[in-house]
C-alpha atoms as a PDB file:
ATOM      1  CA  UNK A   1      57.465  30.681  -8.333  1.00  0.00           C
ATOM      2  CA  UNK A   2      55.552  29.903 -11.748  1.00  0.00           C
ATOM      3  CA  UNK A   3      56.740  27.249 -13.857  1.00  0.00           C
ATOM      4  CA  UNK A   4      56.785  27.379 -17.705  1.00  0.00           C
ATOM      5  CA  UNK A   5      56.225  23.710 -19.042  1.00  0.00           C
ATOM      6  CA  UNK A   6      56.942  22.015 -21.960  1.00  0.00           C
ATOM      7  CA  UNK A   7      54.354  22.079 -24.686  1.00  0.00           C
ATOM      8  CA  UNK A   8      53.693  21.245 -28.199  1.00  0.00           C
ATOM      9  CA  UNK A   9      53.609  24.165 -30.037  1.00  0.00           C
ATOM     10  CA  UNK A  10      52.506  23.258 -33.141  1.00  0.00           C
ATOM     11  CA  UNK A  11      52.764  20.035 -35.674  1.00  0.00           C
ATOM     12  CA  UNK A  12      54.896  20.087 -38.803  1.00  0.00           C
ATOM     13  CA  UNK A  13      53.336  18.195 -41.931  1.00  0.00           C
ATOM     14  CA  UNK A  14      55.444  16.704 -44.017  1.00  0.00           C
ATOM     15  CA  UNK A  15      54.374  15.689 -47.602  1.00  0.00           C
ATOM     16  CA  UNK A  16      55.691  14.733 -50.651  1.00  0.00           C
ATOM     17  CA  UNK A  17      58.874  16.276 -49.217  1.00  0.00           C
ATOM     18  CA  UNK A  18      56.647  19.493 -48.355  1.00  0.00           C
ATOM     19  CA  UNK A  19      56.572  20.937 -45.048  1.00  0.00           C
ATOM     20  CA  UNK A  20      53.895  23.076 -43.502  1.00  0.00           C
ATOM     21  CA  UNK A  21      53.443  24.130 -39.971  1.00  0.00           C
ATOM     22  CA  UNK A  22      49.911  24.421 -38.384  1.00  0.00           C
ATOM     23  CA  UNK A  23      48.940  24.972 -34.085  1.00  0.00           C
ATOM     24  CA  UNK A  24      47.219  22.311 -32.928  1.00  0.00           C
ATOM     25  CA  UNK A  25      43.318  22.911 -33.178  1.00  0.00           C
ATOM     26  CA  UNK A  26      42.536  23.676 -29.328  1.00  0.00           C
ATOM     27  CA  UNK A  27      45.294  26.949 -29.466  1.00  0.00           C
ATOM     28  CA  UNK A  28      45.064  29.389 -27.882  1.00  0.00           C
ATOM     29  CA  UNK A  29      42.610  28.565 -25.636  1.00  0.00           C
ATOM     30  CA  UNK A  30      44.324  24.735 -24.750  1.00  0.00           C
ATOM     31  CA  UNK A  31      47.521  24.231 -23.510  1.00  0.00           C
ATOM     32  CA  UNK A  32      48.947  21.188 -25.158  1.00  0.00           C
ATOM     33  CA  UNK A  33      51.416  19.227 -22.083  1.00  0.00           C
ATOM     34  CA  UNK A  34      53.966  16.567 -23.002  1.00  0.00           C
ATOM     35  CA  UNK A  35      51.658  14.491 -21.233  1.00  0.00           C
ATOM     36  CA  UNK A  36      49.267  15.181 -24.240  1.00  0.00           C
ATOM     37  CA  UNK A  37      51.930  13.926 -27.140  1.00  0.00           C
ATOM     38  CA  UNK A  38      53.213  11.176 -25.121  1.00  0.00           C
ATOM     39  CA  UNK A  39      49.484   9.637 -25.033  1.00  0.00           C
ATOM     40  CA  UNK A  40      49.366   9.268 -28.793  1.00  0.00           C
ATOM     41  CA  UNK A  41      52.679   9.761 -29.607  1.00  0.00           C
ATOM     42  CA  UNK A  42      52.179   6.284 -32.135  1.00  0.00           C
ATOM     43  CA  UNK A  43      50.137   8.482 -34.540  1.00  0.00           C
ATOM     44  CA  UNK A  44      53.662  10.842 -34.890  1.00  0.00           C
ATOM     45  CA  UNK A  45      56.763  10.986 -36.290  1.00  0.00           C
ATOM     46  CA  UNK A  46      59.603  11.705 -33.846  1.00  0.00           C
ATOM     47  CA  UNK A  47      59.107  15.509 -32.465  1.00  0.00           C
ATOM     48  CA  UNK A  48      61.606  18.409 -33.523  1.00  0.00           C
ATOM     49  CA  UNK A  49      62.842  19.756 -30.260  1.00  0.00           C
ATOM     50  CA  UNK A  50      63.406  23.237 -29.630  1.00  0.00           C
ATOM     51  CA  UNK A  51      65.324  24.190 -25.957  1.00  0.00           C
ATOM     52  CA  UNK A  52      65.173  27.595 -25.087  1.00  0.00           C
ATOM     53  CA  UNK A  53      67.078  29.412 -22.709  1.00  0.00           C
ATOM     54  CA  UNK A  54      65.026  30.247 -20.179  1.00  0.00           C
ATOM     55  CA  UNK A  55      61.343  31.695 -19.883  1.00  0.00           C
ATOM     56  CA  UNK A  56      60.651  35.371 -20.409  1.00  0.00           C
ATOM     57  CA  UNK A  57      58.276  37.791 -19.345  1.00  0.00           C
ATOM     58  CA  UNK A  58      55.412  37.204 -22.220  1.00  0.00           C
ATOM     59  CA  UNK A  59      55.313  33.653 -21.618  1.00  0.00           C
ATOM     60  CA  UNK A  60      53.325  34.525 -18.477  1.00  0.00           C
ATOM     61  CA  UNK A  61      51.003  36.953 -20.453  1.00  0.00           C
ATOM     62  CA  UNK A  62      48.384  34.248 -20.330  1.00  0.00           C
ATOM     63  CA  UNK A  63      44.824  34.219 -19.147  1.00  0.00           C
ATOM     64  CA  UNK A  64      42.256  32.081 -18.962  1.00  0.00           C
ATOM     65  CA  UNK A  65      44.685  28.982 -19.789  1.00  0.00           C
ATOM     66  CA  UNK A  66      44.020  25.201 -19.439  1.00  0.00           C
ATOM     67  CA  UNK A  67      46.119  22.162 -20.118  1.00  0.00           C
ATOM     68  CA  UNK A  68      43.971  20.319 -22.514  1.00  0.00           C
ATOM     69  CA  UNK A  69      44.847  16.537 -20.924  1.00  0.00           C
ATOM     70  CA  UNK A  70      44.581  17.729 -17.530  1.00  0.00           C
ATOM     71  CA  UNK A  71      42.313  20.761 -17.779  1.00  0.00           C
ATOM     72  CA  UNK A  72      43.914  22.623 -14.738  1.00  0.00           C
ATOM     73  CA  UNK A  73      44.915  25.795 -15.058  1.00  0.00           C
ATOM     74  CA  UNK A  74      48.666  26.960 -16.559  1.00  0.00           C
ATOM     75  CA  UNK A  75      50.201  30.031 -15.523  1.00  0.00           C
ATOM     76  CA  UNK A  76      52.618  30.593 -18.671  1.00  0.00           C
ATOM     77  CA  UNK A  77      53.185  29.140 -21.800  1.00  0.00           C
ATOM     78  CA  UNK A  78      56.635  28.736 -23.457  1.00  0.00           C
ATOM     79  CA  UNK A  79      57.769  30.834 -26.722  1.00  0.00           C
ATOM     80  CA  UNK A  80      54.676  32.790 -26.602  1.00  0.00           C
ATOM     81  CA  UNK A  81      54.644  35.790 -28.855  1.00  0.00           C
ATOM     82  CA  UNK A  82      57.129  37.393 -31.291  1.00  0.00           C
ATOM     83  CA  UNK A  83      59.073  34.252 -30.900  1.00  0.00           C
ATOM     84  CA  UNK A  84      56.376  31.741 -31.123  1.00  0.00           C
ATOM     85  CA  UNK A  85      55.473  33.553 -34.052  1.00  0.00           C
ATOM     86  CA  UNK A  86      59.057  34.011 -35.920  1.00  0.00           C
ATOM     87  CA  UNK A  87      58.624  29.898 -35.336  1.00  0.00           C
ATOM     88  CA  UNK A  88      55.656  29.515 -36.911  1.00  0.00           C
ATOM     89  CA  UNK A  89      56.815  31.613 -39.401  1.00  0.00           C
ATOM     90  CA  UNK A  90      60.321  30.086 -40.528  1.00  0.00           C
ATOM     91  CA  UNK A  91      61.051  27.000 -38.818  1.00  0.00           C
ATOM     92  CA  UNK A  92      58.936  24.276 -41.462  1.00  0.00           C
ATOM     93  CA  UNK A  93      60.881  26.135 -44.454  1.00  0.00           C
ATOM     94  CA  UNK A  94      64.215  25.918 -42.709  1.00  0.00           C
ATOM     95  CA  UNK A  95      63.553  22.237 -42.085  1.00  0.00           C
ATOM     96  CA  UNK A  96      62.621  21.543 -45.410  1.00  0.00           C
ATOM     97  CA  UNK A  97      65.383  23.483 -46.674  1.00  0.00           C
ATOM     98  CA  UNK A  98      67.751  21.608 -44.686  1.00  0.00           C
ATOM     99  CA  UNK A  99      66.510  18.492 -45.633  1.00  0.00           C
ATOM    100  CA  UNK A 100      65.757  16.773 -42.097  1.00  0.00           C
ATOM    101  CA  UNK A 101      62.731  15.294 -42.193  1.00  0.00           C
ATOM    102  CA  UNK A 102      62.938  11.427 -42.852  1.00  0.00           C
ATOM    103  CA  UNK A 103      59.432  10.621 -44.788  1.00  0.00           C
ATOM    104  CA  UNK A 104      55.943  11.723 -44.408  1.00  0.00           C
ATOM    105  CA  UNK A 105      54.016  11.796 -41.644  1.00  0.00           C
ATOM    106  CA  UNK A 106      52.948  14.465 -38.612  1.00  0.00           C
ATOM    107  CA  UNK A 107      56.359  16.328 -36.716  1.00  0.00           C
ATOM    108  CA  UNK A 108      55.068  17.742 -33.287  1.00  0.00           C
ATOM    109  CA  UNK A 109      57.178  20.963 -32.187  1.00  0.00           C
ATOM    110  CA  UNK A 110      57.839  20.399 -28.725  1.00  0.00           C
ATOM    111  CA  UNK A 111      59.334  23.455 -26.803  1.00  0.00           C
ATOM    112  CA  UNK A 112      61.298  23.271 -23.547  1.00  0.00           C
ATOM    113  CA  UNK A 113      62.770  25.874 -21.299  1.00  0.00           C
ATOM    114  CA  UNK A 114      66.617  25.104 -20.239  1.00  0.00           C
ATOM    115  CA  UNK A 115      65.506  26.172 -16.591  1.00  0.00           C
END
């Protein structure tokens, strides 16, 4: 059975009350593990959590994948396409809208499958 990790998606910047989204540097080719954030999680603000319900058939669309702490290979990736993509798309303006982020400073998006 394939396994669908946790990853950081992307990383929220915050500014002068200004939010704007951006994937870390390495995507698509790098697979960016919890293990990854937790390493330097001292340069970050406390990560916005998203839990999805469970992985679906696109997150194991992947090829060619490596986890960019541990370089071996990953077999799916969570939240990727449309709604990976509606995230990037919506989620830093809904935050900002709603007001939620504390002061300035870098917001990983961490994404984890309920199962």
């Amino acid at each position: 059975m394939k396994r669908c990790n946790d990853e950081v998606i992307a990383v929220i910047k915050v500014s002068h009350s200004k939010a704007k989204i951006r994937r870390p540097k390495s995507y698509p080719d790098k697979f960016l593990g919890i293990d990854s954030y937790l390493a330097h999680q001292s340069r970050y603000q406390r990560p916005v959590l998203i839990v999805t319900e469970s992985p679906h058939i696109e997150e194991f669309n992947v090829r060619n994948l490596r986890d960019f702490y541990s370089n071996t290979i990953v077999e799916a990736r969570p939240v990727n396409g449309v709604t990976g993509m509606n995230i990037l798309l919506h989620l830093a303006g809904l935050l900002e809208a709603a007001n939620v982020f504390p002061c300035d400073g870098y917001y990983p998006v961490i994404v984890m499958n309920a199962l």
